[in-house]
PDB file of N, CA and C in Angstrom:
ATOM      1  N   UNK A   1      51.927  61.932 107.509  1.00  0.00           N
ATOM      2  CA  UNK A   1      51.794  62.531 108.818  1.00  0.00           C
ATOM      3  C   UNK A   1      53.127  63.010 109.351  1.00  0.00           C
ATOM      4  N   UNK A   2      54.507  62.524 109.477  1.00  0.00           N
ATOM      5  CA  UNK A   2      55.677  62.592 109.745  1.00  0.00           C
ATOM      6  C   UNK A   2      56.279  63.973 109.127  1.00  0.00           C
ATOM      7  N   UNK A   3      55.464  64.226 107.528  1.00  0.00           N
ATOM      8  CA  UNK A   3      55.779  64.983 106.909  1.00  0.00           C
ATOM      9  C   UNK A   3      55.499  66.679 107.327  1.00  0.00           C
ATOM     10  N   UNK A   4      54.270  66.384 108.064  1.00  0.00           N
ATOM     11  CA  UNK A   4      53.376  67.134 108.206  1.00  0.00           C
ATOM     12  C   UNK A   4      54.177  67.767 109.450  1.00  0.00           C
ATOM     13  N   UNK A   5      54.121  67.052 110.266  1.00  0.00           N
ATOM     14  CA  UNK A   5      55.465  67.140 111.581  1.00  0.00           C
ATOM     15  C   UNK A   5      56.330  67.881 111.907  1.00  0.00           C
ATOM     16  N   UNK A   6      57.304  67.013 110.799  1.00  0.00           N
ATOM     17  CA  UNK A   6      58.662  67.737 110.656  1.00  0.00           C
ATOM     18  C   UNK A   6      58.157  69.339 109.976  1.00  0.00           C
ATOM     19  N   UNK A   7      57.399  69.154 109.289  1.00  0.00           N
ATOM     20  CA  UNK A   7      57.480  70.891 109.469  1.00  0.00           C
ATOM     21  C   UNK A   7      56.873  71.769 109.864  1.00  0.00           C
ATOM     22  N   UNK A   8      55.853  71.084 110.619  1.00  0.00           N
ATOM     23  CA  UNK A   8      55.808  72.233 111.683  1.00  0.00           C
ATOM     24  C   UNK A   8      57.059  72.490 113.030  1.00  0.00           C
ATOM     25  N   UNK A   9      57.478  71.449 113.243  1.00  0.00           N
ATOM     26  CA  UNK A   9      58.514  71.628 113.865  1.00  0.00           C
ATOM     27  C   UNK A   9      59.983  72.726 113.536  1.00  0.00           C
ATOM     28  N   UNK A  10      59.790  72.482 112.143  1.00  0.00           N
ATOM     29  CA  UNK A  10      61.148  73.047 111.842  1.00  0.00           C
ATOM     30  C   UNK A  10      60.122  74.741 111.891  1.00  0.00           C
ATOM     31  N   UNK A  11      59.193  75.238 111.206  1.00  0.00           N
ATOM     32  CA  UNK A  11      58.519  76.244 111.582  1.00  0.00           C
ATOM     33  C   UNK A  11      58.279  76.585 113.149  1.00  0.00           C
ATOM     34  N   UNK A  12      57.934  76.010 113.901  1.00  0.00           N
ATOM     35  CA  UNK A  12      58.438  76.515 115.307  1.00  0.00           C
ATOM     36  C   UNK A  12      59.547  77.138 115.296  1.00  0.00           C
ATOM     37  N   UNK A  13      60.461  76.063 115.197  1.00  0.00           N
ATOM     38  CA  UNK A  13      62.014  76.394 115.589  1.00  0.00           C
ATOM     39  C   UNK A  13      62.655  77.848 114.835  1.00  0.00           C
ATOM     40  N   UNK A  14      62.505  78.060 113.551  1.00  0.00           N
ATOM     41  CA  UNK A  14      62.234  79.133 113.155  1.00  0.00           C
ATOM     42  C   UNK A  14      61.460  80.210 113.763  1.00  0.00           C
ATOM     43  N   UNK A  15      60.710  80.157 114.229  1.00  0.00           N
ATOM     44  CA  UNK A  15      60.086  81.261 114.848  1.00  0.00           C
ATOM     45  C   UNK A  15      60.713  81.609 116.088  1.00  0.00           C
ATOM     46  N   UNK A  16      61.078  80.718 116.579  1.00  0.00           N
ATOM     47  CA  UNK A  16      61.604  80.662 117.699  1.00  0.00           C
ATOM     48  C   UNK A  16      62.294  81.294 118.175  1.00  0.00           C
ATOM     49  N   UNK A  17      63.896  81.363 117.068  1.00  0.00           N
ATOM     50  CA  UNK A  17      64.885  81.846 116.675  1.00  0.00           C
ATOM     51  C   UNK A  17      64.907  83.163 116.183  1.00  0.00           C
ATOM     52  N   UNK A  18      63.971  83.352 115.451  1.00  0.00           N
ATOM     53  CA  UNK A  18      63.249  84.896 114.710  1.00  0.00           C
ATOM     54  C   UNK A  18      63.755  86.203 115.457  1.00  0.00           C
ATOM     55  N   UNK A  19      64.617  86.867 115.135  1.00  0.00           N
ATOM     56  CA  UNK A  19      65.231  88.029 115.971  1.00  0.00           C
ATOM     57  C   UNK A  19      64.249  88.620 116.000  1.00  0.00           C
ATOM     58  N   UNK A  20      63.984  89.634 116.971  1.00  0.00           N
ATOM     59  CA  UNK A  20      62.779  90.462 117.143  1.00  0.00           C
ATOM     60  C   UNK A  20      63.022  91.635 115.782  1.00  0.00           C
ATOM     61  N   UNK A  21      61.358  92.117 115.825  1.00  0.00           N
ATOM     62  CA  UNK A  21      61.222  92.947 114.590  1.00  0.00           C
ATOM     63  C   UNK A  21      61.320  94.544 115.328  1.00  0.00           C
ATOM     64  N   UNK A  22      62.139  95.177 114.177  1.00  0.00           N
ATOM     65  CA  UNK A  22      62.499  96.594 115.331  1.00  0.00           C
ATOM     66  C   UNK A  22      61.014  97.481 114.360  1.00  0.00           C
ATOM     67  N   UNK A  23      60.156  97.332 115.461  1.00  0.00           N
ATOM     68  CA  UNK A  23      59.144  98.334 115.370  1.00  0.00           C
ATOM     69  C   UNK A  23      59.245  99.522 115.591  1.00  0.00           C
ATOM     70  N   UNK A  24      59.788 100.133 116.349  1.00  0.00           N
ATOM     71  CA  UNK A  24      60.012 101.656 116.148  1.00  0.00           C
ATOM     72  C   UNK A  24      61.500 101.990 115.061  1.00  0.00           C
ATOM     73  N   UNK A  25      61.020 101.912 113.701  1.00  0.00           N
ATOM     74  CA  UNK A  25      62.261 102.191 113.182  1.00  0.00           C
ATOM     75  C   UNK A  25      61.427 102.820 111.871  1.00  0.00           C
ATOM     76  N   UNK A  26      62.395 103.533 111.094  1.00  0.00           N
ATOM     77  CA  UNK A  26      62.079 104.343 109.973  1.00  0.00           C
ATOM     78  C   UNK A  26      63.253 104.186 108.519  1.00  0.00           C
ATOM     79  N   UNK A  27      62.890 103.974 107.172  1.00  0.00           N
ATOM     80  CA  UNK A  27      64.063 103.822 106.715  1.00  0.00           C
ATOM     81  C   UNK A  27      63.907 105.160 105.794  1.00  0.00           C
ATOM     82  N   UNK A  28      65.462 105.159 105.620  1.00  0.00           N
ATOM     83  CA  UNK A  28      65.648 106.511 104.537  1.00  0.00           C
ATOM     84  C   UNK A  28      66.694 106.162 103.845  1.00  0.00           C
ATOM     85  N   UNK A  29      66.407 105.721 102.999  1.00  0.00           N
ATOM     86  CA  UNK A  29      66.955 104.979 101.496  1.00  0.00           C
ATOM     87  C   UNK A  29      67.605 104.101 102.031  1.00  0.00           C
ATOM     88  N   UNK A  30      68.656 103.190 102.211  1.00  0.00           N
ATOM     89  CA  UNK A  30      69.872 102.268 102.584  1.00  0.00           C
ATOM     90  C   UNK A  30      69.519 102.276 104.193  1.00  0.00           C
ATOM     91  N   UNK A  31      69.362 103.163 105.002  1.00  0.00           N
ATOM     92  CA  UNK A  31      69.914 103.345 106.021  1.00  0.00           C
ATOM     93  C   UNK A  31      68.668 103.056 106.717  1.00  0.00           C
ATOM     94  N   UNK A  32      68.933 102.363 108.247  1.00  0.00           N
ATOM     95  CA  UNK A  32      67.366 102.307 109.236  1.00  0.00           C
ATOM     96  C   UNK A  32      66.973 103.117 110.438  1.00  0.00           C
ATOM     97  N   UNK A  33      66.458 103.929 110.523  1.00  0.00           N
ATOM     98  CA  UNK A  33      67.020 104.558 111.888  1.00  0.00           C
ATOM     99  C   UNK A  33      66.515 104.170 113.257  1.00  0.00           C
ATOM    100  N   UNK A  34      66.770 103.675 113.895  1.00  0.00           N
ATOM    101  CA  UNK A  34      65.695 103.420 115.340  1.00  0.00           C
ATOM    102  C   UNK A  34      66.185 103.935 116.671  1.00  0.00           C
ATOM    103  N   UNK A  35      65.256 103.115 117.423  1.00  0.00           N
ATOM    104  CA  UNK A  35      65.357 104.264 119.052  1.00  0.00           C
ATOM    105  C   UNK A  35      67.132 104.444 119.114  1.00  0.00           C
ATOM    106  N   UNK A  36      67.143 105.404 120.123  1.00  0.00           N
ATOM    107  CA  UNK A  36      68.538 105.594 120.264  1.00  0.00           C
ATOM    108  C   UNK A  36      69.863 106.031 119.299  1.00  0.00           C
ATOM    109  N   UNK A  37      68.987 106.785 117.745  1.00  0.00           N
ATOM    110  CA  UNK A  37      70.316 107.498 116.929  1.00  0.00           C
ATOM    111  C   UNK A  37      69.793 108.723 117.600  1.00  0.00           C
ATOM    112  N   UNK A  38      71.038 109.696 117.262  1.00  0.00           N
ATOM    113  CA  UNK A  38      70.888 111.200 117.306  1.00  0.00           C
ATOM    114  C   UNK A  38      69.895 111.909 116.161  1.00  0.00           C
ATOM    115  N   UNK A  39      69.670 112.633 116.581  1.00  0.00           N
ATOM    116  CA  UNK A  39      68.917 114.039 115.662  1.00  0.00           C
ATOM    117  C   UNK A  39      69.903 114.486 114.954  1.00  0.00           C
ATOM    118  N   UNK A  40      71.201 114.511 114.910  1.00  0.00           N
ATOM    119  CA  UNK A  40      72.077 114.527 113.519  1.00  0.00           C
ATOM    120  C   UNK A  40      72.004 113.864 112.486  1.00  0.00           C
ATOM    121  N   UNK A  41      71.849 112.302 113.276  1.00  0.00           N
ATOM    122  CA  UNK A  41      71.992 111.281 112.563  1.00  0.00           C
ATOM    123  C   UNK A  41      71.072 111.096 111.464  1.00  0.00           C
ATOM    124  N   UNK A  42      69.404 111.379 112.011  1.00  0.00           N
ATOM    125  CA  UNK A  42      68.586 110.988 111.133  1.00  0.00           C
ATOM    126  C   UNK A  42      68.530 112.056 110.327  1.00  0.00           C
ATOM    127  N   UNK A  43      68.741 113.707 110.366  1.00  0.00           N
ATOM    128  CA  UNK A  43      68.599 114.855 109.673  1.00  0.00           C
ATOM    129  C   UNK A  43      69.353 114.165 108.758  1.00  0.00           C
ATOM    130  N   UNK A  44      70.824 114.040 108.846  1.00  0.00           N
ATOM    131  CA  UNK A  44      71.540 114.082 107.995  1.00  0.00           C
ATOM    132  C   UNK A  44      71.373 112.420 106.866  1.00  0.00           C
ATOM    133  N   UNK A  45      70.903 111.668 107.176  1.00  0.00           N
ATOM    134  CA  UNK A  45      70.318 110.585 106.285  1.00  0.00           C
ATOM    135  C   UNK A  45      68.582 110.712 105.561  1.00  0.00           C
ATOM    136  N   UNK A  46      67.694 111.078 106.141  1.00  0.00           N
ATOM    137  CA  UNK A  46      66.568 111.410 105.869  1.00  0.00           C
ATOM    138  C   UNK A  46      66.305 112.885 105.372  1.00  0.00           C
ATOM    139  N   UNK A  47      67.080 113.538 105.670  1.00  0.00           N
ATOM    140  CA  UNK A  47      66.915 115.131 105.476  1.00  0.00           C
ATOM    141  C   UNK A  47      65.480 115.949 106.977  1.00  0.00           C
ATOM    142  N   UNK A  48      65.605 117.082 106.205  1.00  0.00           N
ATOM    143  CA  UNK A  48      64.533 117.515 106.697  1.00  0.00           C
ATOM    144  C   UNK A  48      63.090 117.034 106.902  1.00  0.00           C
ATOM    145  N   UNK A  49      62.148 117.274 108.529  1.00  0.00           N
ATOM    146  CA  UNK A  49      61.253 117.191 108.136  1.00  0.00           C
ATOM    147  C   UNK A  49      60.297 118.002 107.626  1.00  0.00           C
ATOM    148  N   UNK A  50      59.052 118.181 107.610  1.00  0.00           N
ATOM    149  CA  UNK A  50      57.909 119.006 107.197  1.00  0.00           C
ATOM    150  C   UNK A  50      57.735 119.418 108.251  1.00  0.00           C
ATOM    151  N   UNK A  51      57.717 119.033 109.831  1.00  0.00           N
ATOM    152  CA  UNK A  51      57.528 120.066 110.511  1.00  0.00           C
ATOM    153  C   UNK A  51      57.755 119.261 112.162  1.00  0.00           C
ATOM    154  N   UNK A  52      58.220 120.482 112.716  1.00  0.00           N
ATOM    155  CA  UNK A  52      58.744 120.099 114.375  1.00  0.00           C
ATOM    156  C   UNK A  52      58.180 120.941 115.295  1.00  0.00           C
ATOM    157  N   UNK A  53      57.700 119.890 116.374  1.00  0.00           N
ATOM    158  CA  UNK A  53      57.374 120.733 117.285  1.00  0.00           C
ATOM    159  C   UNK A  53      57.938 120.616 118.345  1.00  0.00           C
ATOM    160  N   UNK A  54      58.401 121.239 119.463  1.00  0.00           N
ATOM    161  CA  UNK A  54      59.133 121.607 120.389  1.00  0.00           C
ATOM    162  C   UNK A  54      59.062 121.540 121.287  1.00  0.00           C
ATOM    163  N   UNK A  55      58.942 121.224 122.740  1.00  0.00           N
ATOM    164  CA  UNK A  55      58.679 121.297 123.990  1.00  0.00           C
ATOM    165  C   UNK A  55      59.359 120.834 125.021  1.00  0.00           C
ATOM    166  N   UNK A  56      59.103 121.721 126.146  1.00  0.00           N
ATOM    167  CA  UNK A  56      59.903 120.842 127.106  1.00  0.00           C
ATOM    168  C   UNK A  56      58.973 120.307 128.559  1.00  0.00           C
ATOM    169  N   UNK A  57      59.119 119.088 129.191  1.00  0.00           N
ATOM    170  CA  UNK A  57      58.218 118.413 129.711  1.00  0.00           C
ATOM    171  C   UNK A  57      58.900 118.212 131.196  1.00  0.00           C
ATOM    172  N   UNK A  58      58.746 118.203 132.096  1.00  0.00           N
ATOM    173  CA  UNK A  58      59.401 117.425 133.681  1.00  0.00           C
ATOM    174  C   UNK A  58      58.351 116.355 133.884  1.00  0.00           C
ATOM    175  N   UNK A  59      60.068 115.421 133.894  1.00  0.00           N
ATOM    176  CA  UNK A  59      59.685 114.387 134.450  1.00  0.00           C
ATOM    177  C   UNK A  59      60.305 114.078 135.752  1.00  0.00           C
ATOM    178  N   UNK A  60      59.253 113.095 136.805  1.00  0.00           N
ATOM    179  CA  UNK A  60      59.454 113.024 137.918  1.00  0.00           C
ATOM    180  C   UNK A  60      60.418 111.730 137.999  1.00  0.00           C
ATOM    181  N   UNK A  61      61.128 111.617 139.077  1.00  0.00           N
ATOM    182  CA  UNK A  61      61.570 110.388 139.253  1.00  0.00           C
ATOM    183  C   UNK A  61      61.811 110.080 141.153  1.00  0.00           C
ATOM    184  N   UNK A  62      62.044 108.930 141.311  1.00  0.00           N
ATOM    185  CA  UNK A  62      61.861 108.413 143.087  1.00  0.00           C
ATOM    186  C   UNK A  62      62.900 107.309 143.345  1.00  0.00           C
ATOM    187  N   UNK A  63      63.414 107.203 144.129  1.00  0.00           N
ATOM    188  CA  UNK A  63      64.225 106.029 144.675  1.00  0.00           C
ATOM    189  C   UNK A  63      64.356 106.375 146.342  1.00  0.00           C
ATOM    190  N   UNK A  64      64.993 105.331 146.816  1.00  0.00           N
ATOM    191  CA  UNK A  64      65.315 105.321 148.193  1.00  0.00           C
ATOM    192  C   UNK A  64      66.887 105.371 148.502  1.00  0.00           C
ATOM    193  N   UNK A  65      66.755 105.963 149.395  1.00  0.00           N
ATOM    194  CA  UNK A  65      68.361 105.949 150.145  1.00  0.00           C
ATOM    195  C   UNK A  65      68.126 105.210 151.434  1.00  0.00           C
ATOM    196  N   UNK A  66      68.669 104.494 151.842  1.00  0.00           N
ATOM    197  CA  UNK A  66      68.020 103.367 152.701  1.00  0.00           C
ATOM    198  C   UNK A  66      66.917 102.879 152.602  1.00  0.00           C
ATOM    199  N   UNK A  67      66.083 103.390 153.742  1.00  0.00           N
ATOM    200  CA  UNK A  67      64.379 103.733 153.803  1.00  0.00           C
ATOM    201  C   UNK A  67      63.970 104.604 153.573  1.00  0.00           C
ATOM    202  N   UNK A  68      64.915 105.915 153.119  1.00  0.00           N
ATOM    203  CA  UNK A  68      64.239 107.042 153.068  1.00  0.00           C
ATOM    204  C   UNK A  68      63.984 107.284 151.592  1.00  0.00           C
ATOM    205  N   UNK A  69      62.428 107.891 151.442  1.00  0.00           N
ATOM    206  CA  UNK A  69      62.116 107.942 150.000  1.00  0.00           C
ATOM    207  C   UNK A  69      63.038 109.478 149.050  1.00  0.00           C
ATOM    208  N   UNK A  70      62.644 109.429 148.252  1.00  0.00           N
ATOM    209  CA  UNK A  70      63.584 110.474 148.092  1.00  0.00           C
ATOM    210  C   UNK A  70      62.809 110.985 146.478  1.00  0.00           C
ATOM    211  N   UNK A  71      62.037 112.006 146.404  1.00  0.00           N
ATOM    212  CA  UNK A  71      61.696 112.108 144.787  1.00  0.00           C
ATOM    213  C   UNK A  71      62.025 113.644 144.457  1.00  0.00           C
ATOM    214  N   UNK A  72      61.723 113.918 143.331  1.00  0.00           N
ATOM    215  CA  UNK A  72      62.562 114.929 142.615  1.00  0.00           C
ATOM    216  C   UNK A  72      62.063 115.142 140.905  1.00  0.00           C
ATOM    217  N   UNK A  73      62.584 116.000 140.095  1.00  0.00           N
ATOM    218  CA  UNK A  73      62.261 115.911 138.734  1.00  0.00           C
ATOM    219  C   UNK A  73      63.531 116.147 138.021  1.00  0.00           C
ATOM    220  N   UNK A  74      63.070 116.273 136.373  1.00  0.00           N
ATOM    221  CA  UNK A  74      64.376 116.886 135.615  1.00  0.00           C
ATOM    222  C   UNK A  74      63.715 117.304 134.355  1.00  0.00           C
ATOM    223  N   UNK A  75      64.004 117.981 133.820  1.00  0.00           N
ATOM    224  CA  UNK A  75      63.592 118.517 132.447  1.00  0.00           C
ATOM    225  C   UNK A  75      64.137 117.802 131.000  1.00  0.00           C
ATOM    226  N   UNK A  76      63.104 117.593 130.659  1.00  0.00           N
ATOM    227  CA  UNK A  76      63.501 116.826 129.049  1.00  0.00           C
ATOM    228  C   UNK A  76      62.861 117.856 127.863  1.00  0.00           C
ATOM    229  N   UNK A  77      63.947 118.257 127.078  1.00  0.00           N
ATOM    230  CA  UNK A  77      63.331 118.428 125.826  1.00  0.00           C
ATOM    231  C   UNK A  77      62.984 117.634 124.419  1.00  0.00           C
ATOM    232  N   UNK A  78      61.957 117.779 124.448  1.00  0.00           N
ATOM    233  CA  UNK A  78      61.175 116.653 123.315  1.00  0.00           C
ATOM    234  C   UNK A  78      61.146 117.513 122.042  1.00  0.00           C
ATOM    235  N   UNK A  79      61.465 116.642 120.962  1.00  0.00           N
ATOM    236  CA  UNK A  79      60.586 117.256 119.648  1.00  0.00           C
ATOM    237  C   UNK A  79      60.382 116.376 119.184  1.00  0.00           C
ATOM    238  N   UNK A  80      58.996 116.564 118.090  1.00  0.00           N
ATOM    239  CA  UNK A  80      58.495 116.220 117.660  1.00  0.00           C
ATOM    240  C   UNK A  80      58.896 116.192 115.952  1.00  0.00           C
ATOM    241  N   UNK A  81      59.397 115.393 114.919  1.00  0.00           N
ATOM    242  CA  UNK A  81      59.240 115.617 113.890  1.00  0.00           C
ATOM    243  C   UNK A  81      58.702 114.886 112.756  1.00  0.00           C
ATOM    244  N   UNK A  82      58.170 115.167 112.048  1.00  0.00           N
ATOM    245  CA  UNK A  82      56.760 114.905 110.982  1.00  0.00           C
ATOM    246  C   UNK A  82      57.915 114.365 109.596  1.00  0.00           C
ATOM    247  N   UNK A  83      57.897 113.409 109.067  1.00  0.00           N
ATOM    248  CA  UNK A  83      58.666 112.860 107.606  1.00  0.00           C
ATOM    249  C   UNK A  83      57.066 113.295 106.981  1.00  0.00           C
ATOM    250  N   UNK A  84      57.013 113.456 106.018  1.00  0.00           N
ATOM    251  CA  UNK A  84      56.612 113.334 104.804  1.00  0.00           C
ATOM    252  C   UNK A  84      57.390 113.105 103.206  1.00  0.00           C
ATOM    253  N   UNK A  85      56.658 111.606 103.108  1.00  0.00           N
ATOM    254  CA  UNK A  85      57.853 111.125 101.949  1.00  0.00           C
ATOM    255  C   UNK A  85      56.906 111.108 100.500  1.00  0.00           C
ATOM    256  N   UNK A  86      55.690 111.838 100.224  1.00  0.00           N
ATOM    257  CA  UNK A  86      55.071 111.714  99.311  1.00  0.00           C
ATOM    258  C   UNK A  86      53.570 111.213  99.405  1.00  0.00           C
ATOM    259  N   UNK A  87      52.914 111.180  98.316  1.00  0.00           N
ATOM    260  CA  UNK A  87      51.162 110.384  98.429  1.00  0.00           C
ATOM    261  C   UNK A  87      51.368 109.273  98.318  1.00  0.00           C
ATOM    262  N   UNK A  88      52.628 108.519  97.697  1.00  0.00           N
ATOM    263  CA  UNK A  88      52.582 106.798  97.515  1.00  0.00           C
ATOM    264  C   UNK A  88      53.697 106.314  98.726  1.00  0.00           C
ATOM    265  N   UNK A  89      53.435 106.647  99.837  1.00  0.00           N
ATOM    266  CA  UNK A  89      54.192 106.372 100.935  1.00  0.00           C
ATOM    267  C   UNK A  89      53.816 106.537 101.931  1.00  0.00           C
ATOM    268  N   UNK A  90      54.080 106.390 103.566  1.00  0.00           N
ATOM    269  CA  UNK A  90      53.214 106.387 104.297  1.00  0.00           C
ATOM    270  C   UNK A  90      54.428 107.414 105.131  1.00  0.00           C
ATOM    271  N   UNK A  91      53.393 108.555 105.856  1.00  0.00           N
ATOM    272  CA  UNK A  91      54.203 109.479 107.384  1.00  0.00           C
ATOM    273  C   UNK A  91      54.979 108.629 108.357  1.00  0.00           C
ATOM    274  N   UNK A  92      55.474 109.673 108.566  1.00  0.00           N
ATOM    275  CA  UNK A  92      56.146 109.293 110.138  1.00  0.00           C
ATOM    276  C   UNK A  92      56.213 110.196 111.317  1.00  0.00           C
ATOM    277  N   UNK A  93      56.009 110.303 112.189  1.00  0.00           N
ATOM    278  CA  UNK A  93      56.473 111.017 113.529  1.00  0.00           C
ATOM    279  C   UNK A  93      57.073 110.429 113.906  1.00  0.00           C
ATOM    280  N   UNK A  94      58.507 111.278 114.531  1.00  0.00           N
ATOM    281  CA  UNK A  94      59.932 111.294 115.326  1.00  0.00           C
ATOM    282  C   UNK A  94      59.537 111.314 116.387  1.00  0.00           C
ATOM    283  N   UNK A  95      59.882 110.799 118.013  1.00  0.00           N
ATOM    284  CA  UNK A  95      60.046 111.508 118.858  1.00  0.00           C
ATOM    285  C   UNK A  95      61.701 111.152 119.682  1.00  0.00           C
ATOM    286  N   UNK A  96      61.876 112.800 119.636  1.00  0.00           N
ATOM    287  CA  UNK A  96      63.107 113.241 119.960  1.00  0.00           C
ATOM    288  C   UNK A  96      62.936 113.337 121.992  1.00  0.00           C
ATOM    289  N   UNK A  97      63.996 112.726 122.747  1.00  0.00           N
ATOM    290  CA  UNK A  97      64.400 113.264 123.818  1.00  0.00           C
ATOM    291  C   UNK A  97      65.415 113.574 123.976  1.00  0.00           C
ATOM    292  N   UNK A  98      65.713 114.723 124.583  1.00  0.00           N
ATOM    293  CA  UNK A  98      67.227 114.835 124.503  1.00  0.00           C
ATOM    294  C   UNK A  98      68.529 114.701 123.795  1.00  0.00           C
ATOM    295  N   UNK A  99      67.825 114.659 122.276  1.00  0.00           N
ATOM    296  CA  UNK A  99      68.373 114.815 121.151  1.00  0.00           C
ATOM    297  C   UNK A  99      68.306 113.351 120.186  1.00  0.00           C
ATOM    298  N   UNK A 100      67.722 112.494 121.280  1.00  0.00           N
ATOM    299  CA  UNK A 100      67.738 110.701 121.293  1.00  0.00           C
ATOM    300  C   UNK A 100      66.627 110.361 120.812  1.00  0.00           C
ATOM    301  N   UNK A 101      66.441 108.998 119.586  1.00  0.00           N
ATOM    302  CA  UNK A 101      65.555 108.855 119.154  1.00  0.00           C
ATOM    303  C   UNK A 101      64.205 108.306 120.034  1.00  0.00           C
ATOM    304  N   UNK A 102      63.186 108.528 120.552  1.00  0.00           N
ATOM    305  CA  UNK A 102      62.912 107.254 121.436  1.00  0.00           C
ATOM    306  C   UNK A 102      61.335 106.753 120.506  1.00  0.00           C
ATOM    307  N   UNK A 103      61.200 107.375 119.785  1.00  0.00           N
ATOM    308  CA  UNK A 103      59.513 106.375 119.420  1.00  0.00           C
ATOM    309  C   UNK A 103      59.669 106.645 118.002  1.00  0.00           C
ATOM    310  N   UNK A 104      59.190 105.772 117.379  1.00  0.00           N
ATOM    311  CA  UNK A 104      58.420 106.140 115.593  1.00  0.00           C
ATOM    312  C   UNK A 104      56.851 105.805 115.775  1.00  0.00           C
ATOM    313  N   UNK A 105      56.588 106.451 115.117  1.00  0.00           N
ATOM    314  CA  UNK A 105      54.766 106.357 114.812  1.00  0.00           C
ATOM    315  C   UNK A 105      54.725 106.443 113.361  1.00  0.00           C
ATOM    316  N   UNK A 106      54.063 105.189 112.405  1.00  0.00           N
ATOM    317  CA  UNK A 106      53.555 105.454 111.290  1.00  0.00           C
ATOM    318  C   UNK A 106      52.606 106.271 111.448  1.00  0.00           C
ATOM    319  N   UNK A 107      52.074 106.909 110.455  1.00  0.00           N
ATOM    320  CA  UNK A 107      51.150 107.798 110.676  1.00  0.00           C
ATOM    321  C   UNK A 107      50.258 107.580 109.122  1.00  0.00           C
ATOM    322  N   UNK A 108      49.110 108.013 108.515  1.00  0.00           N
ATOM    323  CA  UNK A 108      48.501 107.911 107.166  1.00  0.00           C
ATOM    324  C   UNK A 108      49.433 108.304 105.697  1.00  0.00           C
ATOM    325  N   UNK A 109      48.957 107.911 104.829  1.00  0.00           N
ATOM    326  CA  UNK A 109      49.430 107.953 103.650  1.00  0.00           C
ATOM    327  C   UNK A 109      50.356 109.626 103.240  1.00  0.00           C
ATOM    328  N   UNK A 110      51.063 110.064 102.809  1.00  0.00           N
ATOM    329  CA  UNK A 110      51.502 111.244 102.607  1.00  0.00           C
ATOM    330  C   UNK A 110      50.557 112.396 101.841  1.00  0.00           C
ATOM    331  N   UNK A 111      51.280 113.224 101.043  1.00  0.00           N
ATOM    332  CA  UNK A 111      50.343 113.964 100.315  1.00  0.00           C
ATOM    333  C   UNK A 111      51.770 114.779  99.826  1.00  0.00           C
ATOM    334  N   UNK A 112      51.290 115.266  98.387  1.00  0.00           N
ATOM    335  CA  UNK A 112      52.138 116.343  97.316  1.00  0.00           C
ATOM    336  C   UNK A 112      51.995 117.591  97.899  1.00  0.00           C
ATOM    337  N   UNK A 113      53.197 118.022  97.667  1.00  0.00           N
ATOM    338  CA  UNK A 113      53.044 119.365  98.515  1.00  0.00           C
ATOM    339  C   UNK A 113      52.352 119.962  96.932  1.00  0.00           C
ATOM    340  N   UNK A 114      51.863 121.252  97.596  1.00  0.00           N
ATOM    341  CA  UNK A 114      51.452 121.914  96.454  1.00  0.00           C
ATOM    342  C   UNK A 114      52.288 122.472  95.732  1.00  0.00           C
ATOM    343  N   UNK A 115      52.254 122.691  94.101  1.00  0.00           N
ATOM    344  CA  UNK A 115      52.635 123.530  92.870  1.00  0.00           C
ATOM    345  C   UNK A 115      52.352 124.695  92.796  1.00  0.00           C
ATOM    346  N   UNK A 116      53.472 125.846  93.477  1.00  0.00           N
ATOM    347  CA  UNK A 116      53.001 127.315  93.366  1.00  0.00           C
ATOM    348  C   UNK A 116      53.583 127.819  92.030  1.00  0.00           C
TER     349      UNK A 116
END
């Protein structure tokens, strides 16, 4: 019983300790990329993707100056970019703000480009 114990205990404590897992991240060979590299950064380690899409979005924002409310917007440009690393590997979508990484999305299995 003691045996039984001690390790769940020491398994707690381990978990416990467990640095968080960086879920929005993508690897490209050696290297990991997650929120917050540049769009240099990952081009130039991952290469190109298969395809980007572009846009630009306003976003609102609000605070107070004393009591007085105060709101307003600003423009962000987003892109979007698509990894495709093959059929025995799984997609990815980028999303780019302001040149900044901010989301990964796995996405389904890849696919061979075609043989012209």
């Amino acid at each position: 019983m003691t045996k039984t114990t001690s390790g769940m205990i020491t398994l707690a404590a381990a978990l416990a300790f467990a640095g968080p897992a960086a879920a929005d991240s993508m690897r490209c060979g050696s290297k990991l990329m997650t929120d917050g590299d540049p769009a240099d950064k990952v081009a130039a380690y991952c290469g190109e993707p298969v395809s980007i899409e572009r846009r630009e979005i306003i976003r609102p924002y609000y605070f107070y100056r004393g009591s007085l409310p105060i709101a307003g917007s600003y423009e962000v440009s987003v892109e979007l970019w698509t990894y495709n690393f093959g059929s025995h590997r799984l997609m990815y979508r980028l999303r780019f703000e302001d040149g900044l990484l901010v989301d990964v999305d796995t996405l389904s299995h890849g696919y061979n480009s075609p043989a012209y």
